[in-house]
PDB file of N, CA and C in Angstrom:
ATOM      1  N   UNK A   1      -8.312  17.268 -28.615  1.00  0.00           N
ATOM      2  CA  UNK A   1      -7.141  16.627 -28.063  1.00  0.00           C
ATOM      3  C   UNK A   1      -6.357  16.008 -29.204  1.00  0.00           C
ATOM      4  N   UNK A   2      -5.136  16.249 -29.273  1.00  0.00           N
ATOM      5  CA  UNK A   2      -4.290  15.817 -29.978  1.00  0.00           C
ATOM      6  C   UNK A   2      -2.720  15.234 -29.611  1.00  0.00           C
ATOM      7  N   UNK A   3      -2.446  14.051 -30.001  1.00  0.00           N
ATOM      8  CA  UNK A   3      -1.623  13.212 -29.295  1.00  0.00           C
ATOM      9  C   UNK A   3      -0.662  13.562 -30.504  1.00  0.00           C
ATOM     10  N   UNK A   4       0.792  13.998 -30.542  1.00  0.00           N
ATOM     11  CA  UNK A   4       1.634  13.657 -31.495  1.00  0.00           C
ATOM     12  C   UNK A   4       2.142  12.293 -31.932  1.00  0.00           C
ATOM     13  N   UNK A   5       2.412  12.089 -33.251  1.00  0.00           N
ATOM     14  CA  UNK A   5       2.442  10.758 -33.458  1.00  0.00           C
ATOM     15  C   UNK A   5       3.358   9.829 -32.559  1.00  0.00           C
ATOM     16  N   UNK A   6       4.643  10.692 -32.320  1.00  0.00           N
ATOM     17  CA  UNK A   6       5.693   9.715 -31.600  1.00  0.00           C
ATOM     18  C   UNK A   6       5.032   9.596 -29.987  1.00  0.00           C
ATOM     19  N   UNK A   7       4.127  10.482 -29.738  1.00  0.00           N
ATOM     20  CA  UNK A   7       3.479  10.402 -27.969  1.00  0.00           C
ATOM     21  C   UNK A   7       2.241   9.253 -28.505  1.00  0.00           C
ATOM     22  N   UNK A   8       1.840   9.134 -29.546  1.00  0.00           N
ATOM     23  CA  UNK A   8       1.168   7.904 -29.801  1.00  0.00           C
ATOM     24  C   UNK A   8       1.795   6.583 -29.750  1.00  0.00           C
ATOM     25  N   UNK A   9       2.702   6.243 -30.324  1.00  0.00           N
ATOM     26  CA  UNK A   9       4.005   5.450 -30.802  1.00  0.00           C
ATOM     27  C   UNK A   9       4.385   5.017 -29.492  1.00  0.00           C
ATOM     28  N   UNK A  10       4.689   5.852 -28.447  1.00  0.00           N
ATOM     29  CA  UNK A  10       5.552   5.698 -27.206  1.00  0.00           C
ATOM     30  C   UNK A  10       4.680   4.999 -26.008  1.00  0.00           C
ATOM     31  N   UNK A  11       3.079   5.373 -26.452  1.00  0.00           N
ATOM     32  CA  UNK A  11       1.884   4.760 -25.687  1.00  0.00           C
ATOM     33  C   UNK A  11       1.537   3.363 -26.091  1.00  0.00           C
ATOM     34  N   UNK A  12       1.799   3.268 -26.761  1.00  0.00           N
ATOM     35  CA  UNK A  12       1.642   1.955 -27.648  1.00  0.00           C
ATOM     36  C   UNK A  12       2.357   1.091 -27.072  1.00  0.00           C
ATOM     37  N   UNK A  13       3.583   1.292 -27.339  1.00  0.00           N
ATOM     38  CA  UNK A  13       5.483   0.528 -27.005  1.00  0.00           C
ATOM     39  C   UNK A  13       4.879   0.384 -24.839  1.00  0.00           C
ATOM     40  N   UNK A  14       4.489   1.589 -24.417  1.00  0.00           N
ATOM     41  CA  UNK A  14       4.250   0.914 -23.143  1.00  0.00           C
ATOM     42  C   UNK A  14       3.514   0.075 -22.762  1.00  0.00           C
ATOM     43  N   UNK A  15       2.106   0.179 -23.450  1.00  0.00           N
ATOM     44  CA  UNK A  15       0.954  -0.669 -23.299  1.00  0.00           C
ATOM     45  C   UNK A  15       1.592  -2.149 -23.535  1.00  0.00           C
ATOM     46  N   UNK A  16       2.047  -1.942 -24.489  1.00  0.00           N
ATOM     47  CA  UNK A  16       2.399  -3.282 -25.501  1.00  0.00           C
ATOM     48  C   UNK A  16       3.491  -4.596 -24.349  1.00  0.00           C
ATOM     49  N   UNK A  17       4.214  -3.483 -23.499  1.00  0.00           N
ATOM     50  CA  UNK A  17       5.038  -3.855 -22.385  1.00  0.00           C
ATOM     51  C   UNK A  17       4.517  -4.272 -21.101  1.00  0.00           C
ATOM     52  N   UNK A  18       3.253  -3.865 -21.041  1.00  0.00           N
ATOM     53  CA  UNK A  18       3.189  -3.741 -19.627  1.00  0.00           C
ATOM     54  C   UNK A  18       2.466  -4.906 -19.539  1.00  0.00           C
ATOM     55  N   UNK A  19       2.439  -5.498 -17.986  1.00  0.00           N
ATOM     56  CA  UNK A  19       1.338  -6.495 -17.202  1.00  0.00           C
ATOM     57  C   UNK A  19       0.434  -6.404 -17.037  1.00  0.00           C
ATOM     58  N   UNK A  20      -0.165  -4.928 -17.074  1.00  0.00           N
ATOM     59  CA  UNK A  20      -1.176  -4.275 -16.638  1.00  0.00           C
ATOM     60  C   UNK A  20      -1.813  -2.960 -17.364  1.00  0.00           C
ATOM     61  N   UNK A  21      -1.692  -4.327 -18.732  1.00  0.00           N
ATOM     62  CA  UNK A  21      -2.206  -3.228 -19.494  1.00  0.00           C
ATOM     63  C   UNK A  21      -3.738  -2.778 -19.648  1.00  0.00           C
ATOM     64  N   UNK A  22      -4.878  -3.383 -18.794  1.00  0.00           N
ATOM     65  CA  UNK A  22      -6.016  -2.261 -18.518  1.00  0.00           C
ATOM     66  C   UNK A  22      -5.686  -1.364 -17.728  1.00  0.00           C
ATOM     67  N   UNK A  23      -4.398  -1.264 -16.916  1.00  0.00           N
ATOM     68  CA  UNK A  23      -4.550  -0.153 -15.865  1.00  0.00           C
ATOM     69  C   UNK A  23      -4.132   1.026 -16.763  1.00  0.00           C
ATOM     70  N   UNK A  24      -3.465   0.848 -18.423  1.00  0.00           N
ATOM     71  CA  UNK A  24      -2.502   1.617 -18.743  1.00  0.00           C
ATOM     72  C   UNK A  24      -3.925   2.431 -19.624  1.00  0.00           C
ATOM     73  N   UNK A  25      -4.407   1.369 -20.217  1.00  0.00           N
ATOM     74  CA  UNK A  25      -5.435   2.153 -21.060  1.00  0.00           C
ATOM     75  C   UNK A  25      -7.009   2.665 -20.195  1.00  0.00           C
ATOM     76  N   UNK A  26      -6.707   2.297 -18.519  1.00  0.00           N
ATOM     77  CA  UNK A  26      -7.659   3.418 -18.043  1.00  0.00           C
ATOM     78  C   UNK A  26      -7.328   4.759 -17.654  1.00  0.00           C
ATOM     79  N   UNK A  27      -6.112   4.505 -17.438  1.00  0.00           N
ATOM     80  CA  UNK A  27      -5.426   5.780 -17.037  1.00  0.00           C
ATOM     81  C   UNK A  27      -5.010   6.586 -18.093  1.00  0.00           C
ATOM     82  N   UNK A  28      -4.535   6.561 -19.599  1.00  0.00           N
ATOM     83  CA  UNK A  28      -4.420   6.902 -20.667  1.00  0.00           C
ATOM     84  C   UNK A  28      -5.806   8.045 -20.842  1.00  0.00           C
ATOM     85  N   UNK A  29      -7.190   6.816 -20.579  1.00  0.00           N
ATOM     86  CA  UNK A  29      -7.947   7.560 -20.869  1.00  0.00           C
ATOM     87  C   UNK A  29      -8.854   8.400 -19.789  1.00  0.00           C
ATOM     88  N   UNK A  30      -8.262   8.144 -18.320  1.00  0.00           N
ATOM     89  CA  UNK A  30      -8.436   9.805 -17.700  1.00  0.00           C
ATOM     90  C   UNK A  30      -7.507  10.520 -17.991  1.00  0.00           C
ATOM     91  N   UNK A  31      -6.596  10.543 -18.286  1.00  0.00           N
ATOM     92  CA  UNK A  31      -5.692  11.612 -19.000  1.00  0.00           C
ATOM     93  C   UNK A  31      -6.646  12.512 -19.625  1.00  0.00           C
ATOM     94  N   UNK A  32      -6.393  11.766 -20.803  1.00  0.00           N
ATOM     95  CA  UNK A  32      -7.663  12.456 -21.859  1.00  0.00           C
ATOM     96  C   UNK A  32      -8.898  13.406 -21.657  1.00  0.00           C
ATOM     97  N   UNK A  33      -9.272  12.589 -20.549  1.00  0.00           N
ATOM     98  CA  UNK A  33     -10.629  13.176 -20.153  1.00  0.00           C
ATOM     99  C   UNK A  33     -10.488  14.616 -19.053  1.00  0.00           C
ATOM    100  N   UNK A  34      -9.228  14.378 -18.435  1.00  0.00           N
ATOM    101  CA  UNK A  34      -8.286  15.519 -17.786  1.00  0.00           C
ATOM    102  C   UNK A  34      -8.557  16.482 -18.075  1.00  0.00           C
ATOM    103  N   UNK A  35      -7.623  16.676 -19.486  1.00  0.00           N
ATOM    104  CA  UNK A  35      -7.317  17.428 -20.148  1.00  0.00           C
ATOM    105  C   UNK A  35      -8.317  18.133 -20.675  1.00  0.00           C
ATOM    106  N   UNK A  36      -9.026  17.112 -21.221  1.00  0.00           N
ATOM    107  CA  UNK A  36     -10.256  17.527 -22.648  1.00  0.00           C
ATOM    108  C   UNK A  36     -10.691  18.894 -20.624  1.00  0.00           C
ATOM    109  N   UNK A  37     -11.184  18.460 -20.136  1.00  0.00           N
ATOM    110  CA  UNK A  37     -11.714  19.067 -19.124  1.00  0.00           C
ATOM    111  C   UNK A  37     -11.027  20.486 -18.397  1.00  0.00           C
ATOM    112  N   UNK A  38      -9.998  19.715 -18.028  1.00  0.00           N
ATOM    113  CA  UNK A  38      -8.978  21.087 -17.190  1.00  0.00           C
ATOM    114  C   UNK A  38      -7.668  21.507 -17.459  1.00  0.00           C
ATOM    115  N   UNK A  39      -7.177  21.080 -18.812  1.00  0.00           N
ATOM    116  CA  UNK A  39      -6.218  21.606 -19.044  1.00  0.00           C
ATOM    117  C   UNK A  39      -5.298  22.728 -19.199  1.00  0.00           C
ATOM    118  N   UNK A  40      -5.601  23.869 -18.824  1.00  0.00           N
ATOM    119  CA  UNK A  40      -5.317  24.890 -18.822  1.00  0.00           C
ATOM    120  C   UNK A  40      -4.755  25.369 -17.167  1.00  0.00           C
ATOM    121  N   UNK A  41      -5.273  24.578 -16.377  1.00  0.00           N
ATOM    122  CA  UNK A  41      -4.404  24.638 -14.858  1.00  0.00           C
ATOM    123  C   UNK A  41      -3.986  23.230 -14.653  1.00  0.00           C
ATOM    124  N   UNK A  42      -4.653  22.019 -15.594  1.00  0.00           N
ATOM    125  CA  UNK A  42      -4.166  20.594 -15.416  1.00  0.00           C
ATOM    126  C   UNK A  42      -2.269  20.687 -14.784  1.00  0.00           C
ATOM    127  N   UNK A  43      -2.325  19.489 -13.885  1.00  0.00           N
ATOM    128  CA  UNK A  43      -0.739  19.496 -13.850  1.00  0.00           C
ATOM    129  C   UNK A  43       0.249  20.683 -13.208  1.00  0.00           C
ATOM    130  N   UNK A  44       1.402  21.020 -13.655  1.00  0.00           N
ATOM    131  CA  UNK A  44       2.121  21.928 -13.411  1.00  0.00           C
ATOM    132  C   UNK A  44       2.657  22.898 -14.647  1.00  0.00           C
ATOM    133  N   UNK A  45       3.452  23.751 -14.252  1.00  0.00           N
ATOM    134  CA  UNK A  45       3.623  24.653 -15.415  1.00  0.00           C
ATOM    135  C   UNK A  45       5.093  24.039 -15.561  1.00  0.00           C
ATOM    136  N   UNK A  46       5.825  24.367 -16.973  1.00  0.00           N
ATOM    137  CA  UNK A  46       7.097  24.393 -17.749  1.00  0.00           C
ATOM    138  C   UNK A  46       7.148  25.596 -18.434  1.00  0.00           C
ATOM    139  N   UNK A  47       8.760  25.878 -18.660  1.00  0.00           N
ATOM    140  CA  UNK A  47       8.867  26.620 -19.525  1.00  0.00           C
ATOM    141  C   UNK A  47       8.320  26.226 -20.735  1.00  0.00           C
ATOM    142  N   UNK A  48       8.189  27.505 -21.567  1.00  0.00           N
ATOM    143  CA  UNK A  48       7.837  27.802 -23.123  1.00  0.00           C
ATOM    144  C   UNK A  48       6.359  27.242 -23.213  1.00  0.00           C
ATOM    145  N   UNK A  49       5.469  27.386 -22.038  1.00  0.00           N
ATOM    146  CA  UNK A  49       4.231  27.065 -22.333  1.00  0.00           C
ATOM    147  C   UNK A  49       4.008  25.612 -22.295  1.00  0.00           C
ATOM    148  N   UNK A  50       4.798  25.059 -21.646  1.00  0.00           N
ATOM    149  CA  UNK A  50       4.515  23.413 -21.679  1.00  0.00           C
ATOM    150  C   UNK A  50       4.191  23.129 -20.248  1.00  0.00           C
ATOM    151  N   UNK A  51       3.236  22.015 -20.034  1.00  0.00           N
ATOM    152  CA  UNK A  51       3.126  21.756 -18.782  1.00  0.00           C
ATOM    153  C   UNK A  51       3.027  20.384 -19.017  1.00  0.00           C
ATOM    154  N   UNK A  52       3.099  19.424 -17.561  1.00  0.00           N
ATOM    155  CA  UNK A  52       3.409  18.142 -17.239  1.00  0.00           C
ATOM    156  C   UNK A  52       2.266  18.071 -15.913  1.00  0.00           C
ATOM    157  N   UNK A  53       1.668  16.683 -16.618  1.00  0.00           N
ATOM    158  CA  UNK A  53       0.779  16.115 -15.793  1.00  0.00           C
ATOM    159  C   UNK A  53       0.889  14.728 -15.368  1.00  0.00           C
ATOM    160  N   UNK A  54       1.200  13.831 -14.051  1.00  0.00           N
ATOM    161  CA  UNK A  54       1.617  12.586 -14.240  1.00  0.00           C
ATOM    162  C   UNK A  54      -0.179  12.416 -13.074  1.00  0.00           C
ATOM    163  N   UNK A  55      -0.189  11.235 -13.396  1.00  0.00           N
ATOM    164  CA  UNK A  55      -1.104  10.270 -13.282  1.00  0.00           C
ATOM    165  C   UNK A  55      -0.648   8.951 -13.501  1.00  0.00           C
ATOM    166  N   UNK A  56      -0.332   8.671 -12.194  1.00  0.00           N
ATOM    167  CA  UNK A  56       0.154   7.277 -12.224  1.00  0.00           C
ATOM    168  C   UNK A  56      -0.592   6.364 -12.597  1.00  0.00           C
ATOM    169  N   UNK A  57       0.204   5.564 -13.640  1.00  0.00           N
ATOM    170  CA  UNK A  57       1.415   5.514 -13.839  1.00  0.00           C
ATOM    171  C   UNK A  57       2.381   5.701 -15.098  1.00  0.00           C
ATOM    172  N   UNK A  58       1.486   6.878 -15.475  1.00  0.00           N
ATOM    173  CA  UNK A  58       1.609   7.773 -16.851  1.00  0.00           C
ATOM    174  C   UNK A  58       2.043   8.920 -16.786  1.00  0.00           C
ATOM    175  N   UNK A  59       2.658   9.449 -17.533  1.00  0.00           N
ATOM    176  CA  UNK A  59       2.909  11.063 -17.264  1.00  0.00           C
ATOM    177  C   UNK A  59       3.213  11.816 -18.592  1.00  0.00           C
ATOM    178  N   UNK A  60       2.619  12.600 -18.950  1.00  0.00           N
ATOM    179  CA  UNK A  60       2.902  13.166 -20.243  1.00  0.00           C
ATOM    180  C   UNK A  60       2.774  15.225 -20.259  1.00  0.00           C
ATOM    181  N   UNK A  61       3.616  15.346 -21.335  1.00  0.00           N
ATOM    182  CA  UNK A  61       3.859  16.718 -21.340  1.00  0.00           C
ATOM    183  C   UNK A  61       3.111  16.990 -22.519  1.00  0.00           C
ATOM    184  N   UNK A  62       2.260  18.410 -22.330  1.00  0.00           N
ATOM    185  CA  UNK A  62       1.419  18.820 -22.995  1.00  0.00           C
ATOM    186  C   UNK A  62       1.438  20.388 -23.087  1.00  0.00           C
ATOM    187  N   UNK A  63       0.551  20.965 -23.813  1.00  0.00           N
ATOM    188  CA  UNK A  63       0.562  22.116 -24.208  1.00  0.00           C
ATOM    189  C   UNK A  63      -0.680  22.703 -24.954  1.00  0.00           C
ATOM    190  N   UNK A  64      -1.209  23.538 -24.199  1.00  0.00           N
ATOM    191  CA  UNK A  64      -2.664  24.659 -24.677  1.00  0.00           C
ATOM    192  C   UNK A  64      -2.975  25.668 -25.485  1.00  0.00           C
ATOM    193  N   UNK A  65      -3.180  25.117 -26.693  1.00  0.00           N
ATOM    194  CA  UNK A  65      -3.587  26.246 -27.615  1.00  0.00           C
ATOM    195  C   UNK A  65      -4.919  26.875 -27.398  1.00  0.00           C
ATOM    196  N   UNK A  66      -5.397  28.136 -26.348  1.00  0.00           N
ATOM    197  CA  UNK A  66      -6.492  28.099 -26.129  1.00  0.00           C
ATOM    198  C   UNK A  66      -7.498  29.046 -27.182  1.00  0.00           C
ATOM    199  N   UNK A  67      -6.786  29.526 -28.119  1.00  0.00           N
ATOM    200  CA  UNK A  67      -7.676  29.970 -28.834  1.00  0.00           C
ATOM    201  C   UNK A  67      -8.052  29.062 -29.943  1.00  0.00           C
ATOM    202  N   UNK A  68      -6.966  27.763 -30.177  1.00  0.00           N
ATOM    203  CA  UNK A  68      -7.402  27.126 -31.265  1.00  0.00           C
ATOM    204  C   UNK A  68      -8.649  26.001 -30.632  1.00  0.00           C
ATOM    205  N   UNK A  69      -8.750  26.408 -29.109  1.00  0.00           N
ATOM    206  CA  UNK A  69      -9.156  25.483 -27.864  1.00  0.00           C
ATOM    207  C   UNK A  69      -8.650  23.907 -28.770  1.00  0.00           C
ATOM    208  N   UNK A  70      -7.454  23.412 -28.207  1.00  0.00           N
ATOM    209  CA  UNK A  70      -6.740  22.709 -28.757  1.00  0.00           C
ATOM    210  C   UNK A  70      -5.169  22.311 -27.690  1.00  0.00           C
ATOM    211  N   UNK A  71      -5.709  20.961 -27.039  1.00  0.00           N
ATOM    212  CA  UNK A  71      -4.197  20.729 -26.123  1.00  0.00           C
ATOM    213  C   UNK A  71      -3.685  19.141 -27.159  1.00  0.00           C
ATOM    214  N   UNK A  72      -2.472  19.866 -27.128  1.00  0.00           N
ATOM    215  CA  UNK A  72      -1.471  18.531 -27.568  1.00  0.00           C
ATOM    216  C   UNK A  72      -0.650  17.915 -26.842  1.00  0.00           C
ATOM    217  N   UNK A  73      -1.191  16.572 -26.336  1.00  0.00           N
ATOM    218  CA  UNK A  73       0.849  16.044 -25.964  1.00  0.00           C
ATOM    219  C   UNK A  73       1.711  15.435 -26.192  1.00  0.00           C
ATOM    220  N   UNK A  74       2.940  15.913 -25.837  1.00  0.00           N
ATOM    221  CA  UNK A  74       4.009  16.038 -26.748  1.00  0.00           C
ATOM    222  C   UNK A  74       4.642  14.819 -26.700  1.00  0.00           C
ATOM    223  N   UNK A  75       4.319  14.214 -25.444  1.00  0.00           N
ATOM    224  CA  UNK A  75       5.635  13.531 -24.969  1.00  0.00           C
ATOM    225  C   UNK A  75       4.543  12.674 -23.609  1.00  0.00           C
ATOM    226  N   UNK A  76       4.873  11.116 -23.858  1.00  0.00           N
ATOM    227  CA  UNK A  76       4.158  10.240 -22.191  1.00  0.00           C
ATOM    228  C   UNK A  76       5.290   9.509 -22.518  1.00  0.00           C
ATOM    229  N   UNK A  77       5.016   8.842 -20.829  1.00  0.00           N
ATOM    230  CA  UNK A  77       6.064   8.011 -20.164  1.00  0.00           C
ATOM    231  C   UNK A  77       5.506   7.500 -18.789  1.00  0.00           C
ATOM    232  N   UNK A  78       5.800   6.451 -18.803  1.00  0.00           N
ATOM    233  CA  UNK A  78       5.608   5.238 -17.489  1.00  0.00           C
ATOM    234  C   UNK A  78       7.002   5.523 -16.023  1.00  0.00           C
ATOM    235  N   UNK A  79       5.761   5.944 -15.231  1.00  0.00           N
ATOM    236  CA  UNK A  79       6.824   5.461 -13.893  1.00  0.00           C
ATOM    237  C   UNK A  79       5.906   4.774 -13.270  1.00  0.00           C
ATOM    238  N   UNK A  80       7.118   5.084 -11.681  1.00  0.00           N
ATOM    239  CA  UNK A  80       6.517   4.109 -10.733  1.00  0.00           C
ATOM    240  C   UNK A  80       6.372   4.980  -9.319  1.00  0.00           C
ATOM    241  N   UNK A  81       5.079   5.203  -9.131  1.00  0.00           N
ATOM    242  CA  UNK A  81       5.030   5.844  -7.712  1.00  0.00           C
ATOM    243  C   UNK A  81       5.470   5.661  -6.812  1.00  0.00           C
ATOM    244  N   UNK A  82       6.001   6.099  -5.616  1.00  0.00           N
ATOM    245  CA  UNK A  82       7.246   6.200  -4.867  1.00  0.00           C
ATOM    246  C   UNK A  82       6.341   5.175  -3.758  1.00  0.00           C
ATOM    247  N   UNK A  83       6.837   4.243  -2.878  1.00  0.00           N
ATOM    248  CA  UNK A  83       5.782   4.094  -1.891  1.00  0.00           C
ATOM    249  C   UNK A  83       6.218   4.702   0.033  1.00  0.00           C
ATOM    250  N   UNK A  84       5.394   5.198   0.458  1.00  0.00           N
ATOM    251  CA  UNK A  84       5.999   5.479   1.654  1.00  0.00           C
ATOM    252  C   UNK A  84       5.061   5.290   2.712  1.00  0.00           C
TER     253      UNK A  84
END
């Protein structure tokens, strides 16, 4: 698993923001554990081989190198689940 520096940077800047920041760094790290696991159908598909997985209240775009067996993501971001 490999986080690009600015998807590191951008995790940081949220944590660093939030109220609830154990919820950010448990969920950060089922991400992780997601991925490391099912990434290859994890989430949804994007063009050019990118896919997006949100896990509230995280969501980050990633991408499967499966022969280098190697997912990177590119890009996280904080929302807010809809309530209904």
């Amino acid at each position: 698993m490999l986080w690009k520096k600015s998807a590191e940077d951008d995790l940081a800047s949220i944590w660093l923001a939030a109220d609830d920041r154990d919820l950010i760094t448990r969920t950060a790290g089922a991400i992780d554990e997601h991925l490391e696991q099912n990434a290859p159908s994890a989430g949804e598909s994007r063009p050019d081989g990118k896919r997006i997985l949100l896990m509230a209240p995280l969501g980050v775009k990633f991408q499967v190198y499966p022969q280098e067996r190697i997912v990177r993501v590119a890009d996280v971001w904080r929302f807010r689940a809809s309530r209904r």
